[in-house]
Protein backbone atom coordinates (compact mmCIF):
# COMPACT_ATOMS: atom_id res chain seq x y z
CA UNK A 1 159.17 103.99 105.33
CA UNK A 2 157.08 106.95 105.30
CA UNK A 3 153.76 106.48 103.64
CA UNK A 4 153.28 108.22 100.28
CA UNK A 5 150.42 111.08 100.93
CA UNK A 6 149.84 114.27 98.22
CA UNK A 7 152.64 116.26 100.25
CA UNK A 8 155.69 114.36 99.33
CA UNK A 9 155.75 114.84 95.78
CA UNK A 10 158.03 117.08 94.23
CA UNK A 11 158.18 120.65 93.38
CA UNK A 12 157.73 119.80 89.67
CA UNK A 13 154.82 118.19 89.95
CA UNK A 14 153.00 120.78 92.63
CA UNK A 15 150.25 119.35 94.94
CA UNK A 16 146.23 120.60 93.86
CA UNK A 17 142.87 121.67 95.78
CA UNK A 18 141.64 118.51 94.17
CA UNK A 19 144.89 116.20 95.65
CA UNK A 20 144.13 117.55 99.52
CA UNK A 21 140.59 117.47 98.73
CA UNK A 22 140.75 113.77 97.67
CA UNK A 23 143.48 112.86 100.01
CA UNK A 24 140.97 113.82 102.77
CA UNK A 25 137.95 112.18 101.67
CA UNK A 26 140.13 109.15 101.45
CA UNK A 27 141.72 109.51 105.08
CA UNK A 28 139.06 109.97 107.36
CA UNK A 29 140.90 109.84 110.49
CA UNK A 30 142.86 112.61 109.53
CA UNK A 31 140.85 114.80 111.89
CA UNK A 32 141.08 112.51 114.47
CA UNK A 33 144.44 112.84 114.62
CA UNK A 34 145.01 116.24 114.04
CA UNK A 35 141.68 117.34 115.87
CA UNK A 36 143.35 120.96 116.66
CA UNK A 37 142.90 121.55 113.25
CA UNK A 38 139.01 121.62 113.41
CA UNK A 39 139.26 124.49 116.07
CA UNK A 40 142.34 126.41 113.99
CA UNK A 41 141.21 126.42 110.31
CA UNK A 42 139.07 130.12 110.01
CA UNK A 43 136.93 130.46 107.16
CA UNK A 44 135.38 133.84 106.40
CA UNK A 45 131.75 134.04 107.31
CA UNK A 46 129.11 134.37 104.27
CA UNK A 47 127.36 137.34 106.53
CA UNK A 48 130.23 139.61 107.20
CA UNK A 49 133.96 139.99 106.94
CA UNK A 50 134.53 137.97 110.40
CA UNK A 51 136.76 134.81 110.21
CA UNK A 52 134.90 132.00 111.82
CA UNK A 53 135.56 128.43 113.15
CA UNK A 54 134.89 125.96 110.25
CA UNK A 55 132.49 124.18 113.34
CA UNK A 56 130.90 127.61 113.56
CA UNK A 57 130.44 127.60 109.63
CA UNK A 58 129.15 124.28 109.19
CA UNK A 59 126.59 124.72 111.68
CA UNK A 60 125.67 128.24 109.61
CA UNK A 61 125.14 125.70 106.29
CA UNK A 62 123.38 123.67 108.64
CA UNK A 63 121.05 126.76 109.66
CA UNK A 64 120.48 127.81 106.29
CA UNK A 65 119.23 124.16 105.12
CA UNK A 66 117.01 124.20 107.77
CA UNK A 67 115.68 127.41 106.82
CA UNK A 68 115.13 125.94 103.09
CA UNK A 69 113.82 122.92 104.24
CA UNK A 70 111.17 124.96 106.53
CA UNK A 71 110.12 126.69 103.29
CA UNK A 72 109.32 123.82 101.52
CA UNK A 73 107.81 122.60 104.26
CA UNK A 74 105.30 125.63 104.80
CA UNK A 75 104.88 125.91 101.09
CA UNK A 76 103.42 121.98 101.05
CA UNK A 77 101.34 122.83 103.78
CA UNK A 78 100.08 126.01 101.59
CA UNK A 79 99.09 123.65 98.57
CA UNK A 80 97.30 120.91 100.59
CA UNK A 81 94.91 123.39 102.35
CA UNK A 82 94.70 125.01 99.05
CA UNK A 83 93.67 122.21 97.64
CA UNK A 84 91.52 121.19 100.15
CA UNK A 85 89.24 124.39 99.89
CA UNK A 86 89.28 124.12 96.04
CA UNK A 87 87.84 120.13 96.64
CA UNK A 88 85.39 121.66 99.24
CA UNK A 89 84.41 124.42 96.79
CA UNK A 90 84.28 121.58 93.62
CA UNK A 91 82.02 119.30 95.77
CA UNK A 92 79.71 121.93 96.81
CA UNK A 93 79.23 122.84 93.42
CA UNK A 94 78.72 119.16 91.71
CA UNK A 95 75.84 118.95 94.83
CA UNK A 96 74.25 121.92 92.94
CA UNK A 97 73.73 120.29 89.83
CA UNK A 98 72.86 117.03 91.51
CA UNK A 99 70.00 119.03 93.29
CA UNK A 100 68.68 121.07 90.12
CA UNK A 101 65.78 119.28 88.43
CA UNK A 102 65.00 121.99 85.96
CA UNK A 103 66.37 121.23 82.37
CA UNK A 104 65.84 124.90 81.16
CA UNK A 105 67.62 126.32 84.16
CA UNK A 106 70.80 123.76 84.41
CA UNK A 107 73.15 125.65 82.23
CA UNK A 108 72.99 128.88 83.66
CA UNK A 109 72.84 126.86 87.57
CA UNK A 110 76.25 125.70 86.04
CA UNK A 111 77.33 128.96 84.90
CA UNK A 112 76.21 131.04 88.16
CA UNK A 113 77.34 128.27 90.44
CA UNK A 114 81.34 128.87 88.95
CA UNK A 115 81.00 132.13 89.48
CA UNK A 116 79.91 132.08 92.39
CA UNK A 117 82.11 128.75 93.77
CA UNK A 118 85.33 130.06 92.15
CA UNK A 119 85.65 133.78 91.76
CA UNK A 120 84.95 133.58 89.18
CA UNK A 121 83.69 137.72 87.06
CA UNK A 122 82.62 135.72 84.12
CA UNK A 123 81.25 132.53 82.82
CA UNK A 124 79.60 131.82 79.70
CA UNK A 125 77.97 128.40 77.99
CA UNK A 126 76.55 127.32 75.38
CA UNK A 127 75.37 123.88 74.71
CA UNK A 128 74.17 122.27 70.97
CA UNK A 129 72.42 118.94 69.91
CA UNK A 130 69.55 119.13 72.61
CA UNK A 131 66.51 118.13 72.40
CA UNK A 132 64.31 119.46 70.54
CA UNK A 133 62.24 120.70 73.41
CA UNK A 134 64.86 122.77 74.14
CA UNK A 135 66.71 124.05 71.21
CA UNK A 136 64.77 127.62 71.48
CA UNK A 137 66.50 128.28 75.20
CA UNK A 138 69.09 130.67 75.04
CA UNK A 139 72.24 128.62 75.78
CA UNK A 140 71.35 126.43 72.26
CA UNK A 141 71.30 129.49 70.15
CA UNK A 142 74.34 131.57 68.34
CA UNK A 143 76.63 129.40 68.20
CA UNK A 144 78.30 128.88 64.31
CA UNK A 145 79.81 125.93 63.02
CA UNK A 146 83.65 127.02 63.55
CA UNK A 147 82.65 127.89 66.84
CA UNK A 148 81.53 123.69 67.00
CA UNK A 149 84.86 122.74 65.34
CA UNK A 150 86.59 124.57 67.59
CA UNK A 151 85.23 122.96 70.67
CA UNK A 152 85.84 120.00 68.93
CA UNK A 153 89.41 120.45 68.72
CA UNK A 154 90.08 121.13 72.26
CA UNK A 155 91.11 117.83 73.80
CA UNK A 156 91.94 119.72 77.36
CA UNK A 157 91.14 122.89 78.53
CA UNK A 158 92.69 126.33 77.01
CA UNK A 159 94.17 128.90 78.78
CA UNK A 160 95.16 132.23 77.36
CA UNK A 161 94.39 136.14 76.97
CA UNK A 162 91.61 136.88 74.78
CA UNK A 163 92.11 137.05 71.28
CA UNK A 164 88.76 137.81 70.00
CA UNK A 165 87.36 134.75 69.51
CA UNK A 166 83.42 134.01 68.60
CA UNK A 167 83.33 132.14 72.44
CA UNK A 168 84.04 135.84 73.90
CA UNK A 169 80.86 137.34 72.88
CA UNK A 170 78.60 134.66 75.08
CA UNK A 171 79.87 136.65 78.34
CA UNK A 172 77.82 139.39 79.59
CA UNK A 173 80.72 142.08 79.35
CA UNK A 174 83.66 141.08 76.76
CA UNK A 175 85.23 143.61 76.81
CA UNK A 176 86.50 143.23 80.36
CA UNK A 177 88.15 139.63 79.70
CA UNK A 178 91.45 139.48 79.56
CA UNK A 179 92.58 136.04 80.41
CA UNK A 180 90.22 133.43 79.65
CA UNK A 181 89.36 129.31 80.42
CA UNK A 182 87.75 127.67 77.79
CA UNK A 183 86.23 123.99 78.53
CA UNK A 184 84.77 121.46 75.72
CA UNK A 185 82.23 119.94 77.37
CA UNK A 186 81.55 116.26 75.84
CA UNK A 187 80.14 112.68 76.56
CA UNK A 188 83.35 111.17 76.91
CA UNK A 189 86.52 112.29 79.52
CA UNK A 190 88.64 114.65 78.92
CA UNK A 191 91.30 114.41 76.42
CA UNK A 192 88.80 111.73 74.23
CA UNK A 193 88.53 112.65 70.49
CA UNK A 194 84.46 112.46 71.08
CA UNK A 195 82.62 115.39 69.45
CA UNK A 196 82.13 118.44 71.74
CA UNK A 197 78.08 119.28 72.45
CA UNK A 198 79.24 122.55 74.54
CA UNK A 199 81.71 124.86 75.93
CA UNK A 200 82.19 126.33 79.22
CA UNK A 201 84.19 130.12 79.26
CA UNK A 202 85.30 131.45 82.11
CA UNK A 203 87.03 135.64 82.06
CA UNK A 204 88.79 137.31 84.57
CA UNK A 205 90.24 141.05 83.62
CA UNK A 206 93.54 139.81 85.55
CA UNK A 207 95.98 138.83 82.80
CA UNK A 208 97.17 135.81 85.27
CA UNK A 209 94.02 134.27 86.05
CA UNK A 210 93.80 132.06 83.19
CA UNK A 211 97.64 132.35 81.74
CA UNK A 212 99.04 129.53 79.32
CA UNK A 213 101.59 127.58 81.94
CA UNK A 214 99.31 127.00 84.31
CA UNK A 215 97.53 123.36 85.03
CA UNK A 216 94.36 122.18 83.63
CA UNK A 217 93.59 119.10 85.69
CA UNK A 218 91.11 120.92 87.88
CA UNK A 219 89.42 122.55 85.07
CA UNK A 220 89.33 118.65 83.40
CA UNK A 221 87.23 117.62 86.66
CA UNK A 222 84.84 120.91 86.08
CA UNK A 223 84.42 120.46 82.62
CA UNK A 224 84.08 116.55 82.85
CA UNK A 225 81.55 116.63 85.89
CA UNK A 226 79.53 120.00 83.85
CA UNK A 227 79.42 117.38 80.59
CA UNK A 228 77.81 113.94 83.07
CA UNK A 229 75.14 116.57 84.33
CA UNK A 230 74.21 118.34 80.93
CA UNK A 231 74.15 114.62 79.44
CA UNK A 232 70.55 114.30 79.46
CA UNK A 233 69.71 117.61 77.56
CA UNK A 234 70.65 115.61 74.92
């Protein structure tokens, strides 16, 4: 007796794609005994209008998700020597403020270092609850209550275009900030409920820079390892 395969039913009940497709999957030595096939069936190529071999197409899938995977292989390599320079460029900066003995001058070391570190056009800080030796430097002054609040509020770092907020006018030209990074600076890590005693702003005019969907871990680290060294202004 013959056996019963997709291709004997009858003409009322016609075969599918989906009865060869699972009558093949399910007989894998169809091939092998009709290997002619392999080397007769042409499928049209997704390049042009020629009709290849289906070996000749399945190596062209086989080309194109090596191609892929090459991409996401290059791309990787992009982001770990990007991150690399950005740790370089983080450590280089944290040995600045380790090497700064000057009170009075750590703030704007802070500041100018992130500038000058990150690309940074435009930094600004502000820091409140010093001691009293200090509360008639510059960075202790002008800052309101709501501004405090604020700062308080943040549990992570904000990222955003400028929308004329009070932070705005402690950069040197506010008018060119567009995008903008603002950074509660406070005695415990970020995303702790523990008052803010500062904030760190940082501009750009590029509307991208600082945009809402991108990542604030790195900016955590900054604004965590600016809070440790401005600790003792307190």
């Amino acid at each position: 007796m013959t056996p019963s395969t997709p291709f004997s039913r009858a003409d009322s009940n016609p075969i599918t794609e989906d009865d060869i497709a699972n009558y093949l999957a399910n007989t894998p030595d169809f091939f092998e005994r009709h290997a002619e096939l392999l080397s007769a069936v042409q499928l049209s190529s997704p390049h042009n209008q020629r009709a290849v071999s289906l070996q000749e197409r399945q190596a062209s899938l086989l080309r194109e998700k090596i191609k892929m995977l090459e991409v996401r292989i290059m791309d990787m390599i992009r982001n770990v020597n990007d991150n690399m320079v950005l740790s370089d460029k983080l450590l280089q900066w944290a040995r600045t403020l380790f090497l700064n003995t000057d009170p009075y001058a750590l703030p704007d070391v802070i500041a100018n270092e992130i500038a000058l570190q990150f690309d940074v056009p435009q930094v600004g800080i502000k820091v409140w609850g010093v001691a009293p030796a200090l509360t008639g430097s510059p960075f202790a002054q002008g800052v309101s209550d709501d501004a405090k609040l604020f700062a308080t509020s943040l549990t992570e770092p904000f990222c955003g275009v400028n929308t004329g907020l009070e932070v705005i006018g402690w950069l040197p030209d506010p008018k060119a900030a567009v995008s903008l990074a603002i950074l509660p600076l406070r005695t415990g890590p970020i995303g702790s409920v523990t008052p803010a005693f500062g904030l760190l702003v940082l501009a750009s005019p590029d509307a991208q820079r600082f945009n809402s969907t991108m990542g604030t871990d790195f900016l955590a680290r900054i604004a965590e390892l600016a809070s440790a060294a401005l600790s003792p202004l307190r």
